[in-house]
N, C-alpha and C. Protein backbone atom coordinates (compact mmCIF):
# COMPACT_ATOMS: atom_id res chain seq x y z
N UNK A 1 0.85 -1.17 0.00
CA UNK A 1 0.00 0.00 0.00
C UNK A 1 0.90 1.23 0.00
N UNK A 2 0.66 2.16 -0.99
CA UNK A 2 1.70 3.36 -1.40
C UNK A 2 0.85 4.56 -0.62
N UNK A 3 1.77 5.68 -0.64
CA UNK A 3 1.26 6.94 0.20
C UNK A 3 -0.26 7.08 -0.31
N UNK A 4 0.00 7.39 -1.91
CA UNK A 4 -1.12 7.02 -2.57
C UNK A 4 -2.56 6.72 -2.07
N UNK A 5 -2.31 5.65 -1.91
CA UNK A 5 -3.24 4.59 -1.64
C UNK A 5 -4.11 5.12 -0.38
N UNK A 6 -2.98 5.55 0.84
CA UNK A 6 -3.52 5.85 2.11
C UNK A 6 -4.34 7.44 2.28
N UNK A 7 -3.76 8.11 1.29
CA UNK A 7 -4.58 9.48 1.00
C UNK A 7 -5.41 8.89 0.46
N UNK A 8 -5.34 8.72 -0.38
CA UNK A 8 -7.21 8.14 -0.91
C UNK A 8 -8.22 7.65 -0.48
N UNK A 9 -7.26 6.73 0.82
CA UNK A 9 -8.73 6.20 2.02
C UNK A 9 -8.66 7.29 2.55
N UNK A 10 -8.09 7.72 3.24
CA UNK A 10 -8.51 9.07 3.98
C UNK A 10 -9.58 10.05 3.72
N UNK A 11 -9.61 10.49 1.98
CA UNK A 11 -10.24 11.35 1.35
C UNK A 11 -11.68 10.22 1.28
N UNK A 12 -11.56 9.55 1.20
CA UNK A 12 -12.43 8.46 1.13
C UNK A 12 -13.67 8.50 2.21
N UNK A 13 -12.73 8.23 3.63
CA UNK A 13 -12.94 7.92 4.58
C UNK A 13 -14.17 9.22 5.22
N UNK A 14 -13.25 10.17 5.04
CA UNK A 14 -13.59 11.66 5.17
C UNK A 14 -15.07 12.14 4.86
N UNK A 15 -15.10 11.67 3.66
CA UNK A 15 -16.74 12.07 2.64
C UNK A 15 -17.80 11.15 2.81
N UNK A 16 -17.24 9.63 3.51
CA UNK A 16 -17.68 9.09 4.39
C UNK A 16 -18.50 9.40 5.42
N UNK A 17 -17.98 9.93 6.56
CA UNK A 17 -18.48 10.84 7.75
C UNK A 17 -18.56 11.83 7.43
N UNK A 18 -18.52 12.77 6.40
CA UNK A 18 -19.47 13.73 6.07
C UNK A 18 -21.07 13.44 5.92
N UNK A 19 -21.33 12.76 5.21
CA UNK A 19 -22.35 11.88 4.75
C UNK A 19 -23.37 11.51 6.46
N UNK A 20 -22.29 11.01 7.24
CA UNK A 20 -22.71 10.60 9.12
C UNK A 20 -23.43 11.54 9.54
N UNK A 21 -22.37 12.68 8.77
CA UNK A 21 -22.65 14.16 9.81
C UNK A 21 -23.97 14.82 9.55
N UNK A 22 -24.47 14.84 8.35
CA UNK A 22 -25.60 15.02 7.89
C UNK A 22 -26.80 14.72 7.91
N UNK A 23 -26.58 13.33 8.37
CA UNK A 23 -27.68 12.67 8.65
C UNK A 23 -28.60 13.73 10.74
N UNK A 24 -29.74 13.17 10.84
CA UNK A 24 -30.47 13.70 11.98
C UNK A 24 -29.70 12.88 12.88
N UNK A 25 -30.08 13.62 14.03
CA UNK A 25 -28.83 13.37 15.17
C UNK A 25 -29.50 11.90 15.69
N UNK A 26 -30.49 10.96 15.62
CA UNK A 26 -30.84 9.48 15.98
C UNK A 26 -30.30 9.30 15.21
N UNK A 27 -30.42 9.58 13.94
CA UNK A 27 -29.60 8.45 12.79
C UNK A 27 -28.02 8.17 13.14
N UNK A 28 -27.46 9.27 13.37
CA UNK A 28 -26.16 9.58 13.68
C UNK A 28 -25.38 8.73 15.06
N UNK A 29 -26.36 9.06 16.47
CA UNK A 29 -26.27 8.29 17.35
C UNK A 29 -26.30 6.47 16.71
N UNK A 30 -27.09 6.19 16.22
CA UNK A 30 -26.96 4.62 16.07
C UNK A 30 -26.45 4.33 14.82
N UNK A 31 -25.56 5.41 13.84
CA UNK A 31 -24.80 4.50 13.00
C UNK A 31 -23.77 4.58 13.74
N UNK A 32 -23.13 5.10 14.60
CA UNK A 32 -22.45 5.45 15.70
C UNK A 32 -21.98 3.79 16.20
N UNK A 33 -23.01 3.65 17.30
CA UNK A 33 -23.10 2.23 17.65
C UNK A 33 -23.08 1.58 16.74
N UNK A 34 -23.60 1.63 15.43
CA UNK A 34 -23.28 0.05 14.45
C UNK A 34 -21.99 -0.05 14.40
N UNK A 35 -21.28 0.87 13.91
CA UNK A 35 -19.97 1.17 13.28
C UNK A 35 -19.57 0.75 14.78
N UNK A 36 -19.47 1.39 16.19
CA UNK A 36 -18.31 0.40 17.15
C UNK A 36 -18.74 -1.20 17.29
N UNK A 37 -20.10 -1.27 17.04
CA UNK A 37 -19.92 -2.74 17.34
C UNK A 37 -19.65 -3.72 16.05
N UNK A 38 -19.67 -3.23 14.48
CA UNK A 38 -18.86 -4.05 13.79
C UNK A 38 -17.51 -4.13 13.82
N UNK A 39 -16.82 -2.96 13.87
CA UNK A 39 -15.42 -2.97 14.69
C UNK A 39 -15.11 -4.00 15.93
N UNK A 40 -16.18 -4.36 16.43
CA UNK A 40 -15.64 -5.06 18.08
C UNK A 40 -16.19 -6.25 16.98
N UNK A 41 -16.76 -6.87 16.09
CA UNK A 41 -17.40 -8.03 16.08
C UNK A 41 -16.31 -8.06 15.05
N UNK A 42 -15.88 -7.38 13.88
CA UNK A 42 -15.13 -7.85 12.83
C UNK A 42 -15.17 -8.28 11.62
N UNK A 43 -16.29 -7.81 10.81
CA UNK A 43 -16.03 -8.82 9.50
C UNK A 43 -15.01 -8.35 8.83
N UNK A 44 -14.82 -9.37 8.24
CA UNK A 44 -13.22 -9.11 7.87
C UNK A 44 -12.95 -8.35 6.79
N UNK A 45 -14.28 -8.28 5.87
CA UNK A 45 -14.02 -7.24 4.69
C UNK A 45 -14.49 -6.15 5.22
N UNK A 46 -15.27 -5.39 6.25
CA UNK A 46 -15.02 -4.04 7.31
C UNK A 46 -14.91 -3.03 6.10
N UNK A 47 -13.29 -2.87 6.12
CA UNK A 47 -12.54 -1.57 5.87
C UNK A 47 -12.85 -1.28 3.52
N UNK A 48 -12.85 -2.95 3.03
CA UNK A 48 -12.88 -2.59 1.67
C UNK A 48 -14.54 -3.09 1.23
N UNK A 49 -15.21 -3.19 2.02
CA UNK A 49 -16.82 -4.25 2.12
C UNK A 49 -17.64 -2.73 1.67
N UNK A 50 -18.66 -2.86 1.34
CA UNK A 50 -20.04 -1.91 0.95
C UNK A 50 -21.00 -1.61 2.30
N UNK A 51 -20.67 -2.29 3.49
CA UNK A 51 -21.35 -2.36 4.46
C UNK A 51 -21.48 -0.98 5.22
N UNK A 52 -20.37 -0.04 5.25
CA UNK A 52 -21.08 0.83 6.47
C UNK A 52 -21.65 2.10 4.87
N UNK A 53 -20.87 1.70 3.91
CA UNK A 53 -21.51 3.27 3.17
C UNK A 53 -23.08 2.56 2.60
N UNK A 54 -23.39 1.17 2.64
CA UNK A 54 -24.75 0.63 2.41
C UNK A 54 -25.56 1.70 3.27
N UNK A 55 -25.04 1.50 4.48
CA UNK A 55 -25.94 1.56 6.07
C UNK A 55 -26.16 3.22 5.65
N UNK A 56 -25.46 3.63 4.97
CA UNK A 56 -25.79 5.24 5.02
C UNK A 56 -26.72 5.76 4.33
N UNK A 57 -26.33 4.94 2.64
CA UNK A 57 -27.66 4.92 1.95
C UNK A 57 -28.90 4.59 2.42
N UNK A 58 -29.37 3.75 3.44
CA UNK A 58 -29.90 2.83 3.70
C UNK A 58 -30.96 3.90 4.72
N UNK A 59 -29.85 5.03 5.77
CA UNK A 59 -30.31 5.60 6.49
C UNK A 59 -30.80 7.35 5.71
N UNK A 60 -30.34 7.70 4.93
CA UNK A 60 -30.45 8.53 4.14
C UNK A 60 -32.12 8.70 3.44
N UNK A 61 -31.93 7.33 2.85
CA UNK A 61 -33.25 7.56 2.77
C UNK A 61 -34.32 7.00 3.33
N UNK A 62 -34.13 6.79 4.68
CA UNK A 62 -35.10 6.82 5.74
C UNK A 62 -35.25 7.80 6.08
N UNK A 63 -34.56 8.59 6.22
CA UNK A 63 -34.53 10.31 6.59
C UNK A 63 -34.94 11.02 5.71
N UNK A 64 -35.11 10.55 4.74
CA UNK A 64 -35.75 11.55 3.42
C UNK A 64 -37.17 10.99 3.55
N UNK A 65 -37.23 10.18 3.93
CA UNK A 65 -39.01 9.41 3.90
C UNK A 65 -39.79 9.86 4.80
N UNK A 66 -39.11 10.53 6.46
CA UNK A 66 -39.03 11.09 6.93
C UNK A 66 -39.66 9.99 8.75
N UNK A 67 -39.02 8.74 8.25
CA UNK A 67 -38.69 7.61 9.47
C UNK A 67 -38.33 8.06 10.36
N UNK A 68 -38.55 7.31 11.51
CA UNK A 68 -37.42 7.45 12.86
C UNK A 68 -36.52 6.29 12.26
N UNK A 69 -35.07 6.56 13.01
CA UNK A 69 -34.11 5.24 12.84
C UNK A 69 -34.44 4.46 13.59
N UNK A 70 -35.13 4.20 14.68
CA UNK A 70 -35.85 2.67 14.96
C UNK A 70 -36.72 2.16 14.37
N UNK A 71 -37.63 2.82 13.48
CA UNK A 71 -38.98 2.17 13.18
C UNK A 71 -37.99 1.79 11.03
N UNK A 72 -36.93 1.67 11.22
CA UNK A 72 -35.77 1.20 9.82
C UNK A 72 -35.19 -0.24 10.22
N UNK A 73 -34.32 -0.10 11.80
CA UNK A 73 -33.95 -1.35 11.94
C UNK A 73 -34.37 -2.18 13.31
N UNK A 74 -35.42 -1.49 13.95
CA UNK A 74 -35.73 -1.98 15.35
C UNK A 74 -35.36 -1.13 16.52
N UNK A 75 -36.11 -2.35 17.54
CA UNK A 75 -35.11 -1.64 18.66
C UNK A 75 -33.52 -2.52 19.10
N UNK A 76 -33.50 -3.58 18.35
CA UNK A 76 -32.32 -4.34 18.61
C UNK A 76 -31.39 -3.99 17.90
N UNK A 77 -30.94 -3.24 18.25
CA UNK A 77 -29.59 -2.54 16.77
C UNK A 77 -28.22 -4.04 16.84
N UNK A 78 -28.04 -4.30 17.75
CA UNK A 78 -27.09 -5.44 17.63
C UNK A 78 -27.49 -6.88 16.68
N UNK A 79 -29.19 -7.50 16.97
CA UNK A 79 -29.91 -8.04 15.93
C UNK A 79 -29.61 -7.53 14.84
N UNK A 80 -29.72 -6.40 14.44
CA UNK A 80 -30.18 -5.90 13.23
C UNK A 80 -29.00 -6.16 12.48
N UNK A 81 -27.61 -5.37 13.09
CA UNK A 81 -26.49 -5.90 13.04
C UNK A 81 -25.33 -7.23 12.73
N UNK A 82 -26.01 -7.95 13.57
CA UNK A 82 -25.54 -9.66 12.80
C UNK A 82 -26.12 -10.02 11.97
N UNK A 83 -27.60 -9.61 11.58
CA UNK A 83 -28.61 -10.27 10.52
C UNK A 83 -28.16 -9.89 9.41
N UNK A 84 -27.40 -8.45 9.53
CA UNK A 84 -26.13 -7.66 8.00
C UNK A 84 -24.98 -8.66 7.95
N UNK A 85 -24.06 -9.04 8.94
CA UNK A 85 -23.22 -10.05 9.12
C UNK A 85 -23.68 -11.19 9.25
N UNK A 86 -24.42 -11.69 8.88
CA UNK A 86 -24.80 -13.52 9.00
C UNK A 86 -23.93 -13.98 7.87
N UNK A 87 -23.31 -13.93 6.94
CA UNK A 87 -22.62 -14.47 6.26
C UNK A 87 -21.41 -14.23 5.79
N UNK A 88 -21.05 -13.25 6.85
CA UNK A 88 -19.53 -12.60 6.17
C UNK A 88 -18.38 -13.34 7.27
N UNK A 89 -17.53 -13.28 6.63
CA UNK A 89 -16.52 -13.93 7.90
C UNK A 89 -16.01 -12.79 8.92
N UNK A 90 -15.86 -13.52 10.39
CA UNK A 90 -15.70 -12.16 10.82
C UNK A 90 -14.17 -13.02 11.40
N UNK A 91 -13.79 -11.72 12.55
CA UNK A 91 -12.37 -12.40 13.43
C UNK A 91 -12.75 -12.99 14.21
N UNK A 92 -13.75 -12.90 14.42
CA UNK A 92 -14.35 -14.09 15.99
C UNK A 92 -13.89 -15.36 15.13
N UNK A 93 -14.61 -15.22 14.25
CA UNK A 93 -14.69 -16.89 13.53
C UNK A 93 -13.28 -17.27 13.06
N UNK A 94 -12.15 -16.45 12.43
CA UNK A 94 -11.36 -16.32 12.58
C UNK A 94 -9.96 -17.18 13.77
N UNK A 95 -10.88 -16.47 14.95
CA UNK A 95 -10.08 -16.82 16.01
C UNK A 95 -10.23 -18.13 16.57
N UNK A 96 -11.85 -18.21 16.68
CA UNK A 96 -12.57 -19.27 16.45
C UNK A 96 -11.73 -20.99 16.13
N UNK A 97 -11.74 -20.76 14.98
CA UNK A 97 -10.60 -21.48 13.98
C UNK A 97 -9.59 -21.60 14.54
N UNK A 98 -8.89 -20.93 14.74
CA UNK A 98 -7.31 -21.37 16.03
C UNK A 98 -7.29 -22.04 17.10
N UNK A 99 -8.25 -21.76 17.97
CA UNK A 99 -8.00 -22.27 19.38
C UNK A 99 -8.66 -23.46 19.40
N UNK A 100 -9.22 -23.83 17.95
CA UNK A 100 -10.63 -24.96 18.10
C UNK A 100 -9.72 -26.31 17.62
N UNK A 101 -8.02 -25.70 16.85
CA UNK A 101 -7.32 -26.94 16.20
C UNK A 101 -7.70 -27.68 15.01
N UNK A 102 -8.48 -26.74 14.52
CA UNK A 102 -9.21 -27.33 12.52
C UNK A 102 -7.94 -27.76 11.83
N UNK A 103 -7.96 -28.50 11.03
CA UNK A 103 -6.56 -28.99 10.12
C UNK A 103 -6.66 -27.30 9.59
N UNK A 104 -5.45 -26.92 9.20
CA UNK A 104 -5.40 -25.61 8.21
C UNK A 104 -4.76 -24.51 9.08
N UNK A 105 -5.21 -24.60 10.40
CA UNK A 105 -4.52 -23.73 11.09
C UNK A 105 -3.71 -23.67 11.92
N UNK A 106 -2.75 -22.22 12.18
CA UNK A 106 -1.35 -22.95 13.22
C UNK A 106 -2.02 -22.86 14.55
N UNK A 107 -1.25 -23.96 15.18
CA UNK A 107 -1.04 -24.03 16.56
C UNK A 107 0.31 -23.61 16.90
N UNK A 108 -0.11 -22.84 18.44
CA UNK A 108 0.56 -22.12 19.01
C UNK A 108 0.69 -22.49 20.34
């Protein structure tokens, strides 16, 4: 990965949470929480995946429809959350895989 590369996520990243910032302050509060708890849960495509700029579209125009952000994904935002991750690999599973001794992985 070249300097390049890392300005570009940045600029990336940036117009990103512009996009956060805009949104009404519920929306904002709980993409908030999605975003730390896929970080703590991990899927592994995260950082190059469609998942949090989906969630924006997703909330955008709930806010244009003129929704609350609970009555979009519930009141279980962590539900709502794995039911987006039910099929992606995350690091749990990951880690999972190591300590469990599957052929394929090192032991340590």
């Amino acid at each position: 990965m070249g300097i390049q590369d890392i300005i570009e996520g940045k600029k990336q990243w940036r117009a990103h949470m512009a996009r956060v910032k805009a949104l009404p302050p519920d929306y904002q509060i709980v993409y908030q929480e999605m975003q730390r708890y896929f970080f703590k849960v991990g899927p592994v495509d995260l950082p190059d995946g469609p998942l949090l700029s989906g969630i924006v579209d997703f909330f955008e125009e709930g806010a244009a429809n003129g929704k609350g952000v609970l009555q979009l994904i519930g009141n279980d935002v962590a539900a709502f959350c794995d039911d987006l991750i039910k099929d992606s690999r995350t690091y749990a599973d990951i880690y999972q895989q190591s300590i469990s001794g599957k052929p394929g992985t090192a032991d340590k």
